[in-house]
Every structure is written in C-alpha cells, then in structure tokens.
Protein backbone atom coordinates (compact mmCIF):
# COMPACT_ATOMS: atom_id res chain seq x y z
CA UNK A 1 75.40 -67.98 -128.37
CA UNK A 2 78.41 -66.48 -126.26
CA UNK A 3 80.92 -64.32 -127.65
CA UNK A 4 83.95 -62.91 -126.39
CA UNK A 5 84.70 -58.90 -127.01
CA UNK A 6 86.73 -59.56 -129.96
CA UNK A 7 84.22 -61.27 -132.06
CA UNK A 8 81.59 -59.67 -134.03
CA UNK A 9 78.54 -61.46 -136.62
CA UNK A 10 79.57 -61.13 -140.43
CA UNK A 11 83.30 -59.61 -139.63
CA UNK A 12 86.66 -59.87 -141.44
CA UNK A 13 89.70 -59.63 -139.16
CA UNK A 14 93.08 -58.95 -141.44
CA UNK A 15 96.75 -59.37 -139.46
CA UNK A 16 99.58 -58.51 -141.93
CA UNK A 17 102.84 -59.79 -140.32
CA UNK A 18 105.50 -57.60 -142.66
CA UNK A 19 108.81 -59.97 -141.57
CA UNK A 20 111.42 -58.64 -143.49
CA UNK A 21 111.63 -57.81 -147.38
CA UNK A 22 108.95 -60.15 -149.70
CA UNK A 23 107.64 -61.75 -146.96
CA UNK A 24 104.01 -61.59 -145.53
CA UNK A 25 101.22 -63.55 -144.01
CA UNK A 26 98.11 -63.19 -143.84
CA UNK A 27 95.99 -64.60 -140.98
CA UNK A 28 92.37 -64.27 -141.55
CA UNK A 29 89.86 -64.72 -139.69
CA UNK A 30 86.27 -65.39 -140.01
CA UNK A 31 83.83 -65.67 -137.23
CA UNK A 32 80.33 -66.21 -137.05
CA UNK A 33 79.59 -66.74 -140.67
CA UNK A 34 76.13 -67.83 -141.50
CA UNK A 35 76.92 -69.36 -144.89
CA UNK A 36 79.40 -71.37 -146.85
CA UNK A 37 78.52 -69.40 -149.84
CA UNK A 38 79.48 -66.11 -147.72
CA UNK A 39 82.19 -67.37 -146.31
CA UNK A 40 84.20 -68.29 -150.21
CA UNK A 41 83.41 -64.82 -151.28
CA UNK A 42 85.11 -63.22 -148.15
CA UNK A 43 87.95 -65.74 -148.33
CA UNK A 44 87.94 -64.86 -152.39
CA UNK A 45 87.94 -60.78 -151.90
CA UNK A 46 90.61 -61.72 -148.84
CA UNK A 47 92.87 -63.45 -151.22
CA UNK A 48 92.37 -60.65 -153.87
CA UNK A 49 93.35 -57.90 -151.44
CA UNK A 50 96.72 -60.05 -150.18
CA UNK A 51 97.87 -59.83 -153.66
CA UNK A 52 96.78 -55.98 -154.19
CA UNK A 53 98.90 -55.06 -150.75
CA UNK A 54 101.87 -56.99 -152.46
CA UNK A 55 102.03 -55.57 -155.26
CA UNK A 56 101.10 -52.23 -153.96
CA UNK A 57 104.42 -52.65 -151.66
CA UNK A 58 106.66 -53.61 -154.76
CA UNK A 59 105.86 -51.22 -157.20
CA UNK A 60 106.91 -48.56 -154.87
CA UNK A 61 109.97 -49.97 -153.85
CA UNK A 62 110.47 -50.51 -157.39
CA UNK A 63 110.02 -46.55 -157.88
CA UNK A 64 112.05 -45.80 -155.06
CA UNK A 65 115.33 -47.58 -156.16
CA UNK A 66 116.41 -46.31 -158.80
CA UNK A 67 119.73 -47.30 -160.81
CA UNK A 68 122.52 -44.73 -161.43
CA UNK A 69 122.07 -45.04 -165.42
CA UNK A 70 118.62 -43.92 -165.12
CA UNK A 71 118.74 -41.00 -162.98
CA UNK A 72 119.16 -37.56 -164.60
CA UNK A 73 121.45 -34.39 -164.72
CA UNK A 74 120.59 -32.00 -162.87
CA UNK A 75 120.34 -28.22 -165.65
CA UNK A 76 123.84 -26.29 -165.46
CA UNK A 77 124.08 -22.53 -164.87
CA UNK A 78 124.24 -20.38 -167.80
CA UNK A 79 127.51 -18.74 -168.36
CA UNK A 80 128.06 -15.44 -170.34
CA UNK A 81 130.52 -13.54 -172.34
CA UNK A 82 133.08 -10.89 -171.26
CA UNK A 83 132.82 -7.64 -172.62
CA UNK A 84 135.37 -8.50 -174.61
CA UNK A 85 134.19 -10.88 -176.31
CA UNK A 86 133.57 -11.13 -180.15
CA UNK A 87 129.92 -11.38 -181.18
CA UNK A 88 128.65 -14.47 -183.35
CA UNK A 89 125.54 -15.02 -184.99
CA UNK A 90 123.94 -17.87 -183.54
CA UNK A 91 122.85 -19.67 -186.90
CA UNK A 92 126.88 -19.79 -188.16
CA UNK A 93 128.80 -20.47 -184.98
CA UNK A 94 128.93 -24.27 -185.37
CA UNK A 95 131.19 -23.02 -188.59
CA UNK A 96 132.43 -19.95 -187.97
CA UNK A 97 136.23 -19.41 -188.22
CA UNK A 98 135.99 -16.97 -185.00
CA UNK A 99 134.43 -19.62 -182.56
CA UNK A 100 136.52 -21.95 -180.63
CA UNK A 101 135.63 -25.77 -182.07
CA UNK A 102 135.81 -27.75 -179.22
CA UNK A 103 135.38 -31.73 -180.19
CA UNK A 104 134.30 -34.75 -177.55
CA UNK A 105 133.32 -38.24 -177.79
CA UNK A 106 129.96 -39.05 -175.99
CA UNK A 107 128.86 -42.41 -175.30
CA UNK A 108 126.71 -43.90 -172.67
CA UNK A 109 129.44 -45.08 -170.77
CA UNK A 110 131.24 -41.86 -170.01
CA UNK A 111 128.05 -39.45 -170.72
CA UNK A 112 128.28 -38.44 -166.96
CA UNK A 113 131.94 -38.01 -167.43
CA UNK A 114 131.22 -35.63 -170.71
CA UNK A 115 128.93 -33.61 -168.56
CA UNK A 116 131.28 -32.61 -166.29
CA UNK A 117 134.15 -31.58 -168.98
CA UNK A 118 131.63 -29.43 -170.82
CA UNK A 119 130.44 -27.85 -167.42
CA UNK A 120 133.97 -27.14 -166.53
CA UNK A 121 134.84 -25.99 -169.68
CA UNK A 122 132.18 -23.28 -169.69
CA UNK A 123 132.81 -22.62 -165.94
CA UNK A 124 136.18 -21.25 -166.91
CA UNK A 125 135.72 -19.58 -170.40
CA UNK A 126 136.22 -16.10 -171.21
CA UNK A 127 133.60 -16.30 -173.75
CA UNK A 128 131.59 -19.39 -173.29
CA UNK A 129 129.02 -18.26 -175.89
CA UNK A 130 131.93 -18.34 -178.11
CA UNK A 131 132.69 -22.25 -178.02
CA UNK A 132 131.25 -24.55 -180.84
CA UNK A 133 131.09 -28.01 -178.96
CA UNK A 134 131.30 -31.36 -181.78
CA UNK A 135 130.43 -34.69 -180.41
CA UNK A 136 131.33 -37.60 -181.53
CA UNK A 137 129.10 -40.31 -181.00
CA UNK A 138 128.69 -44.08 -182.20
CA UNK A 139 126.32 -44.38 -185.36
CA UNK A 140 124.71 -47.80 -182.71
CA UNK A 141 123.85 -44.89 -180.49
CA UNK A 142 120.60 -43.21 -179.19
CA UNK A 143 121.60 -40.16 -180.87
CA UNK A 144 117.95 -38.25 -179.79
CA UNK A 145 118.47 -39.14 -176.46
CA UNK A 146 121.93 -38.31 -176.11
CA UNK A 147 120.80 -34.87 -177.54
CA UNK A 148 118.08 -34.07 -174.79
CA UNK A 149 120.41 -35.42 -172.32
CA UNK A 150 122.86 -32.78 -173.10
CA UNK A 151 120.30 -29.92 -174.25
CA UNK A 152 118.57 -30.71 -170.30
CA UNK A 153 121.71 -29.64 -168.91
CA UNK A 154 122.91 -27.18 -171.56
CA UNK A 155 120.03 -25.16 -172.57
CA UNK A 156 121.90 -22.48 -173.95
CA UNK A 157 125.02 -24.90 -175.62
CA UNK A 158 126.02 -24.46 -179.51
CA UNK A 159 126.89 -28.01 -180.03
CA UNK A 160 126.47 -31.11 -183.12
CA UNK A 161 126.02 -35.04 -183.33
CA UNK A 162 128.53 -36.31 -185.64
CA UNK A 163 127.84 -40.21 -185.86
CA UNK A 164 131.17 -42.60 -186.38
CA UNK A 165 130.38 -45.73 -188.33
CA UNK A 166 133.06 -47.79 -187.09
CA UNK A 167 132.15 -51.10 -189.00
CA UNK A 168 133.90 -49.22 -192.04
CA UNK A 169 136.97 -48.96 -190.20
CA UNK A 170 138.02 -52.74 -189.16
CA UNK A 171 141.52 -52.20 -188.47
CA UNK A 172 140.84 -51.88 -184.33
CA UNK A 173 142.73 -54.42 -182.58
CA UNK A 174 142.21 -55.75 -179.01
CA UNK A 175 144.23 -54.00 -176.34
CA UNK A 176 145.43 -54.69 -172.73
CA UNK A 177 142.30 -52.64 -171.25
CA UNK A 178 139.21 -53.92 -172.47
CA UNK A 179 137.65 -50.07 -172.43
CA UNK A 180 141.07 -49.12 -175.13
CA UNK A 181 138.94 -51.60 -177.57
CA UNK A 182 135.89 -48.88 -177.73
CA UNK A 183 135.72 -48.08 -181.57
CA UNK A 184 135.20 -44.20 -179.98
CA UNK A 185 138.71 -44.19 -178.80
CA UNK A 186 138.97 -44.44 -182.61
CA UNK A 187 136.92 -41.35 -183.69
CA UNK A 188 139.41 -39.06 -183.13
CA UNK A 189 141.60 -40.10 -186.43
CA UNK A 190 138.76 -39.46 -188.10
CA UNK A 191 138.03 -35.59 -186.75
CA UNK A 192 139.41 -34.38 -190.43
CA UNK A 193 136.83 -36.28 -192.06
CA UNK A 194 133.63 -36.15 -189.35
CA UNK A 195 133.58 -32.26 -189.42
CA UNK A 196 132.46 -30.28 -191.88
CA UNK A 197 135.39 -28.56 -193.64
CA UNK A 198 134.21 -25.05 -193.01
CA UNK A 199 136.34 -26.33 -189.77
CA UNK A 200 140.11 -25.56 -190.26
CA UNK A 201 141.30 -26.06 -185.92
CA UNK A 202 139.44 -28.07 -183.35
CA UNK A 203 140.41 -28.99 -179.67
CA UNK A 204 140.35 -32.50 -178.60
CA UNK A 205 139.37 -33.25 -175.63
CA UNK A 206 138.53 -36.37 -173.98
CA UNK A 207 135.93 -37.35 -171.11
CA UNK A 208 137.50 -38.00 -168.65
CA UNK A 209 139.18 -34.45 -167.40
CA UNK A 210 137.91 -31.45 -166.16
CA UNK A 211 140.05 -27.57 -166.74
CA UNK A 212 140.25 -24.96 -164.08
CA UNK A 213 141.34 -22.82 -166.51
CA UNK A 214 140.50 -20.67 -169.78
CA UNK A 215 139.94 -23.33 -172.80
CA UNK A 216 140.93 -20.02 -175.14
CA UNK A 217 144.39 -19.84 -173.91
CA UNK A 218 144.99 -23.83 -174.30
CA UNK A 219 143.18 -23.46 -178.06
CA UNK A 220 144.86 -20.60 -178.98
CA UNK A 221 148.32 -22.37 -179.36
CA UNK A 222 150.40 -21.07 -182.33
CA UNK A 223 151.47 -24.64 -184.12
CA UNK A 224 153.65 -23.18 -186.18
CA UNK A 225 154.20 -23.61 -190.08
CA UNK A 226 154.08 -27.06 -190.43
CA UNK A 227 153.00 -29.23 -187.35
CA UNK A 228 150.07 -30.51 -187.54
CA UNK A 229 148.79 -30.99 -183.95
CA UNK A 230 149.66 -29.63 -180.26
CA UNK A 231 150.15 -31.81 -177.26
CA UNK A 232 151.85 -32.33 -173.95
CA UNK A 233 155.17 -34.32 -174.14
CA UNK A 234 156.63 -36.63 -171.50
CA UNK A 235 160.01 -37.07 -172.84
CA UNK A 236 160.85 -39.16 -169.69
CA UNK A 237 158.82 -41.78 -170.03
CA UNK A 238 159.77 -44.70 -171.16
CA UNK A 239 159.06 -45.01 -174.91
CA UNK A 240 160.33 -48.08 -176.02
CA UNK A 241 157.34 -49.95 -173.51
CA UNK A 242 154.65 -48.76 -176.04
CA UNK A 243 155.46 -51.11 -178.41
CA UNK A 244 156.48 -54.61 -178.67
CA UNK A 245 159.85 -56.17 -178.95
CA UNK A 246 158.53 -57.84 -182.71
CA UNK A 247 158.21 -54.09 -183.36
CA UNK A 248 161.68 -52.78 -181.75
CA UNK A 249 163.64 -56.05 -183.57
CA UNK A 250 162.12 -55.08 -187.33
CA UNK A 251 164.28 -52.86 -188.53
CA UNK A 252 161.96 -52.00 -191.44
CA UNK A 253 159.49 -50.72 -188.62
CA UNK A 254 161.55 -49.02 -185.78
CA UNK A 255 163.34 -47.09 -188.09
CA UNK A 256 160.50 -45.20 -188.36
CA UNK A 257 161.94 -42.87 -185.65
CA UNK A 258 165.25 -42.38 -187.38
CA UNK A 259 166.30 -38.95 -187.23
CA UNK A 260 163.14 -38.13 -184.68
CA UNK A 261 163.28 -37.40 -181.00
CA UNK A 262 159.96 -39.28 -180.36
CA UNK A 263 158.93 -38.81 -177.08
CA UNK A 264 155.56 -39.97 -175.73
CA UNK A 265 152.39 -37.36 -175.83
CA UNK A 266 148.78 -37.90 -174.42
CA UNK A 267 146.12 -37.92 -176.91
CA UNK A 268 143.18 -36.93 -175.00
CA UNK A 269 144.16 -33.21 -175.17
CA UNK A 270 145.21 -32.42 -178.50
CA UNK A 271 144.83 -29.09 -180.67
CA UNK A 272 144.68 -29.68 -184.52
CA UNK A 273 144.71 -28.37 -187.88
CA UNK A 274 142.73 -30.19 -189.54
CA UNK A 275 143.37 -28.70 -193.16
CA UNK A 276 146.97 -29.58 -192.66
CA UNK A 277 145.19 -32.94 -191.79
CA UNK A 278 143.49 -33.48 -194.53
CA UNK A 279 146.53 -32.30 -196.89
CA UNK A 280 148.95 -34.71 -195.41
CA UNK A 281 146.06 -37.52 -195.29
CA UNK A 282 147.03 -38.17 -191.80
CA UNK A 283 144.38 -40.53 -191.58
CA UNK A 284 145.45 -42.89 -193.98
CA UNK A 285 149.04 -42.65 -192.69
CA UNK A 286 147.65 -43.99 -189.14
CA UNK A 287 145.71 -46.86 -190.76
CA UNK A 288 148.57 -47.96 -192.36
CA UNK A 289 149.98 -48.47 -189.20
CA UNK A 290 146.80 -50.01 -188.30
CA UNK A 291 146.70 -52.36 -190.75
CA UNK A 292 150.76 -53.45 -190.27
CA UNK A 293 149.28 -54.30 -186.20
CA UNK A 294 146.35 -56.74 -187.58
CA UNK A 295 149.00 -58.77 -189.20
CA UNK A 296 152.06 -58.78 -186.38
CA UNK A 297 151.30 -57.23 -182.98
CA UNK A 298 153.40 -54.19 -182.69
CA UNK A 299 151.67 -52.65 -179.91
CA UNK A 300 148.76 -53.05 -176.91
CA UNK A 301 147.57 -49.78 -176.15
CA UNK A 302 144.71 -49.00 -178.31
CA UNK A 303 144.26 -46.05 -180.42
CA UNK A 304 147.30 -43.91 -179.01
CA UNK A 305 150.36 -46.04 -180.64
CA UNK A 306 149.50 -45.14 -184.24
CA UNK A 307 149.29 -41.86 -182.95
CA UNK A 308 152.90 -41.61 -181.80
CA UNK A 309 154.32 -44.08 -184.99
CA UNK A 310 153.01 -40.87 -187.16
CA UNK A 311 153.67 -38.12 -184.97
CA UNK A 312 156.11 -38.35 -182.06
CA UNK A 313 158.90 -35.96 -182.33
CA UNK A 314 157.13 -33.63 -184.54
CA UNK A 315 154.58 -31.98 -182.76
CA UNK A 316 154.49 -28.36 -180.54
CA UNK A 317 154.83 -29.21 -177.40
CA UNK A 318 152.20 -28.16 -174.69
CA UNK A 319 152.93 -26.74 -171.25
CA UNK A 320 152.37 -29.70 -168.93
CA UNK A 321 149.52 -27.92 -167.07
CA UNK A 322 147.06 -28.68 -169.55
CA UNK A 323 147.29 -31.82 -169.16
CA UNK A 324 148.12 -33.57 -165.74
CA UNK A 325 147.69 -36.73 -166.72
CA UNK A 326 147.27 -40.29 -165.04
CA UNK A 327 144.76 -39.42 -162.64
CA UNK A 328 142.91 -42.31 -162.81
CA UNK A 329 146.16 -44.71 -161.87
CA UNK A 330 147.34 -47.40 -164.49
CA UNK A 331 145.36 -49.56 -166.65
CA UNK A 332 145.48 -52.55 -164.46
CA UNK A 333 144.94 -51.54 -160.99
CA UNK A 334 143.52 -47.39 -161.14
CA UNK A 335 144.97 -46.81 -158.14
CA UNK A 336 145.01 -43.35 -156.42
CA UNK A 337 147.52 -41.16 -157.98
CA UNK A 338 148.84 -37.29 -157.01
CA UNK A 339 149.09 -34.64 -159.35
CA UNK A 340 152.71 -33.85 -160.98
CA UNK A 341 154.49 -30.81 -160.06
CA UNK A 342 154.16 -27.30 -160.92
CA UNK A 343 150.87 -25.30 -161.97
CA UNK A 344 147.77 -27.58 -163.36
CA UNK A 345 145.28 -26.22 -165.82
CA UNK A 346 143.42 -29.62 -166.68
CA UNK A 347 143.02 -32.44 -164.54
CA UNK A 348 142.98 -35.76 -166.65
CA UNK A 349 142.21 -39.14 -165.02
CA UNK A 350 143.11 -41.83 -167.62
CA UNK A 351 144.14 -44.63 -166.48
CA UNK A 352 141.35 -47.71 -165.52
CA UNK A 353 140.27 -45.24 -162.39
CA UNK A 354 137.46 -42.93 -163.21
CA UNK A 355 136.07 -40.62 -160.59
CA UNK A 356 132.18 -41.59 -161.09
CA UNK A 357 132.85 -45.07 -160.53
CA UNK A 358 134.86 -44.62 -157.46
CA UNK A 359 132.31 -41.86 -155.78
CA UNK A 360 129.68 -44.49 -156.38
CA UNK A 361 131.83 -46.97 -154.82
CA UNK A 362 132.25 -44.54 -151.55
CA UNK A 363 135.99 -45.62 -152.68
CA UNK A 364 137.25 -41.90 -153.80
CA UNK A 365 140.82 -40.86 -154.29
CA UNK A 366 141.89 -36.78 -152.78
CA UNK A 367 141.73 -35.37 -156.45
CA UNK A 368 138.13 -37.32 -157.26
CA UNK A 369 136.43 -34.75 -154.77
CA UNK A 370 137.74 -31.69 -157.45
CA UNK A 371 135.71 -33.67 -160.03
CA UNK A 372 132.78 -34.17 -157.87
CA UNK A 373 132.21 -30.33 -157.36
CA UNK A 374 131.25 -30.95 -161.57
CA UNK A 375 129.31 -33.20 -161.23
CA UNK A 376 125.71 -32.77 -162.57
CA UNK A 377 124.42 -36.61 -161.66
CA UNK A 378 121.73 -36.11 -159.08
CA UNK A 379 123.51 -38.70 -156.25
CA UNK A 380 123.55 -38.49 -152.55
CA UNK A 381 127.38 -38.78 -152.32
CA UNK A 382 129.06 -36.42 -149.94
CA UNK A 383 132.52 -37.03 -148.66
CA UNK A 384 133.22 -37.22 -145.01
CA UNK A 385 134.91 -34.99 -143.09
C-alpha cells in the first residue's frame, strides 16, 4: 500500500482549532486502522479527551476571573502609640473609660468602604492602640466572616460585633434613595442601647469617609452640660426641604422648632453621650417621630430627619473640617463634587457617589484618588496621568 509522509499505521492525528472564546473543533483523523473495533475505542478516548481539554480551559478561566466581592484585603500596617500615650490593659479596653470608643456600621455592601475609614483612622491617631472600634452589624449577617475579614487586615485592632435586630424596630419607612432604606442606617439610634453601658461617649462615624487628621482631637469635644451629641452644622442650607409640606402645614408638628434655631447637621459624624442618652430616652423620642411618618409622610430622607425633629438647634456645633460633606454628589445623580472651603479634617462622600464604585467603573472624581491611597481591596486600578 502507498502512503504519503504524513500518514503513519495505528496513528491518531488531533487539530484543535481554538476560534474565539467556547468554541473548538476537533478534526480527527484516523488512518490506516486495521479494525472497526479499534477504530470506536480511538474515536471513544478522542471524544473523552475533547471534553477533558474543555473543561480543562474553563475551569481556569473560571479561576482567573474573579469578581470584586470575592477578592480580599490586602493586611494593613501596624500603627503604634506616642510616648505619650496612656497605657491600657488589653483585656478592658473595649470598656475602659480612658480609650477612645469609636462606633461603625459594617455590612457587606460598604465593608470595603469600612476598611478604608478604620485604616485612615489609625493612619492618623496619636495613640491608635488607644481606640476601642464597635461595629454594628445586621443580626442577617455573616458575623464570623465579617470578623476574619476585618481581623486579616487588622491583626492588632481592639474591636466588637454588636448585631442589630432590625425586625424589632418596624418603624423604617421607604426613602427617596433606595440605599437610605438599609435598616443599618438605623443602628445608630440604637448606639445607647447596643453598647454595653460601661460605655458613657462614643464617636460615630460612618463608612463612607476617610480623616487626615487625629480622631482624638475630633472625640475629645467638650459637649457641654447638657447637649447630648456633637456635630457639624450647615445653617445655610435649606431646612425647610427636609420635610414635607403635610409636615410644614401641621401646626401641631412644625411647631416643634418653636423657640429653636434648627439648622441642618450631618449624622454620619457625630460624638455622643450616651448616658445623657439613655437618661433623656432619646431613642424613644426619635421613634415617636418614627411612628408619626408611618401614618402621614413627613419626610423622605431616611434615618437623618428624626434626627434633626429631636435635635436641631440644640447640639455643639463642630468645626466644619471634620466633616466635608457631600462628596459623593446628591442622591439622584452622585455627581463629582469639590471640597468646601477652608481646612478639611475628614473627607465624607455621602451622597449616591461612592468612591469604590466609581474606581471600579474607571469613572473617578479628583477627590476619589485621596480615598484610593486607603484602599486595602487588592484591584489593578491606577489612575492615569
């Protein structure tokens, strides 16, 4: 019998075409076979191998594209204490009256934004070993993986869970941004109650800032002999637009503000005293309020309303550089927004914009690449030139 140079007695020739992504075929071919028999079991093991090489090729892709929500933070530096610095035992600072009690909500929504606060606040501190951190965290939650999440990237942190049951508290109402509905944006009426009592002041901070600054001088804010928390006012703003006109027309509910100069103040920097908190059952004050919305809609913005029905006009006003708010644009659009004038010591972007979400978009704002240089999320992201 003639044969040509490419052809051999009992051989298997294999051609995989690779055209584009998912798509092969296989041309196979067999030459100078002696028997049918032999020729189904090469086709068979042919077939077999086809499918091996296929999936072979998709689990590694599958390895090699990995989503954002799975990928993990990379481990912080460790920070230390001045010389100057008081020393606490390690067992009692989560209730020692000499640590600064610094309190968070962490969800997995805003976990990457959380990382970067706490990393910024330790960054800055004086006495970083000094700072009992209190997270609040939804009672739904994976509360033993949010804790190795956090312990991977803060070995050394002094921190607590505290878990917030929010189906006993079903007085949240819908608001104009769907992520105001989040029961967490809740938790913080709640602090008094959540933390052990052994904890008389806490700063509140939420996720979604970063400070460039010392946390000690922010938490050390005298509030006086009777207020009750410490916050940034923005007597300019427009106050009325926080609630609704059935609100401003009821005079059994707008005079509420008799005899007050209520001006607007952001609630997602806050210090508080929580024993005057729990004396004055501020928590029961703002669900009355609470409950008065579920029946007539007084206002659209969430948790922060209630807030300012309860406190606006009586609370110590805070220096706006510890909060420059509004980073993150308004809660329609998030569009790009600069920073107000004079010094800032905290960068806050509320608002719909967050800076993780835009960096993953390649969309940043300016001020997003000061967050970035926080960020512990392992991503390629760099920002051009």
């Amino acid at each position: 019998m003639r044969r040509n140079h490419l052809s051999y007695p009992n051989s298997l020739f294999f051609t995989f075409n690779i055209n584009r992504l998912f798509r092969y075929r296989v041309n196979i071919v067999c030459i100078y076979i002696d028997s049918v028999l032999m020729m189904k079991v090469i086709c068979t093991m042919a077939h077999l191998l086809h499918r091996l090489v296929i999936f072979t090729i998709l689990i590694t892709m599958a390895a090699t594209v990995t989503p954002i929500t799975h990928q993990h933070s990379k481990e912080a530096s460790k920070f230390y204490n001045s010389p100057a610095c008081l020393s606490i035992s390690e067992p009692y600072i989560l209730c020692s009256h000499q640590a600064l009690h610094l309190a968070m909500t962490i969800d997995k929504a805003y976990i990457r934004g959380s990382m970067a606060a706490i990393l910024s606040v330790l960054q800055h501190s004086s006495c970083p070993h000094n700072i009992a951190f209190h997270f609040l965290i939804s009672a739904t939650a994976n509360a033993s993986l949010l804790r190795a999440t956090i312990s991977s990237s803060f070995p050394y942190l002094y921190f607590r869970l505290y878990p917030f049951d929010h189906s006993s508290v079903p007085l949240i109402s819908t608001s104009i941004r769907s992520a105001l509905d989040c029961p967490l944006n809740y938790a913080r009426i709640y602090l008094a109650s959540l933390l052990p009592s052994c904890i008389h002041r806490v700063l509140y901070l939420d996720s979604d800032l970063i400070l460039v600054d010392d946390v000690a001088e922010l938490a050390a804010i005298q509030l006086g002999d009777n207020s009750v928390l410490a916050a940034t006012e923005y007597c300019s703003a427009n106050f009325v637009s926080y609630f609704t006109p059935t609100f401003w027309s009821n005079p059994c509910l707008s005079l509420t503000f008799a005899n007050r100069k209520a001006c607007y103040f952001n609630t997602g920097v806050m210090v508080m005293d929580l024993d005057r908190w729990r004396e004055g059952d501020y928590t029961r004050k703002i669900e009355e309020w609470m409950e008065i919305q579920k029946r007539m809609r007084i206002y659209e913005l969430g948790s922060l309303p209630p807030f300012l029905l309860v406190f606006a006009g009586n609370i110590v006003p805070v220096d706006h550089r510890w909060n420059q708010h509004g980073l993150g644009g308004d809660n329609f659009d998030g569009l790009c927004r600069d920073l107000h004038p004079g010094p800032v010591s905290v960068l806050h972007w509320s608002g719909k914009g967050k800076p993780w979400a835009r960096l993953d978009a390649k969309t940043p704002c300016l001020l997003d690449a000061l967050w970035a240089s926080y960020d512990l999320m392992d991503t390629s992201f760099a920002f051009d030139s």
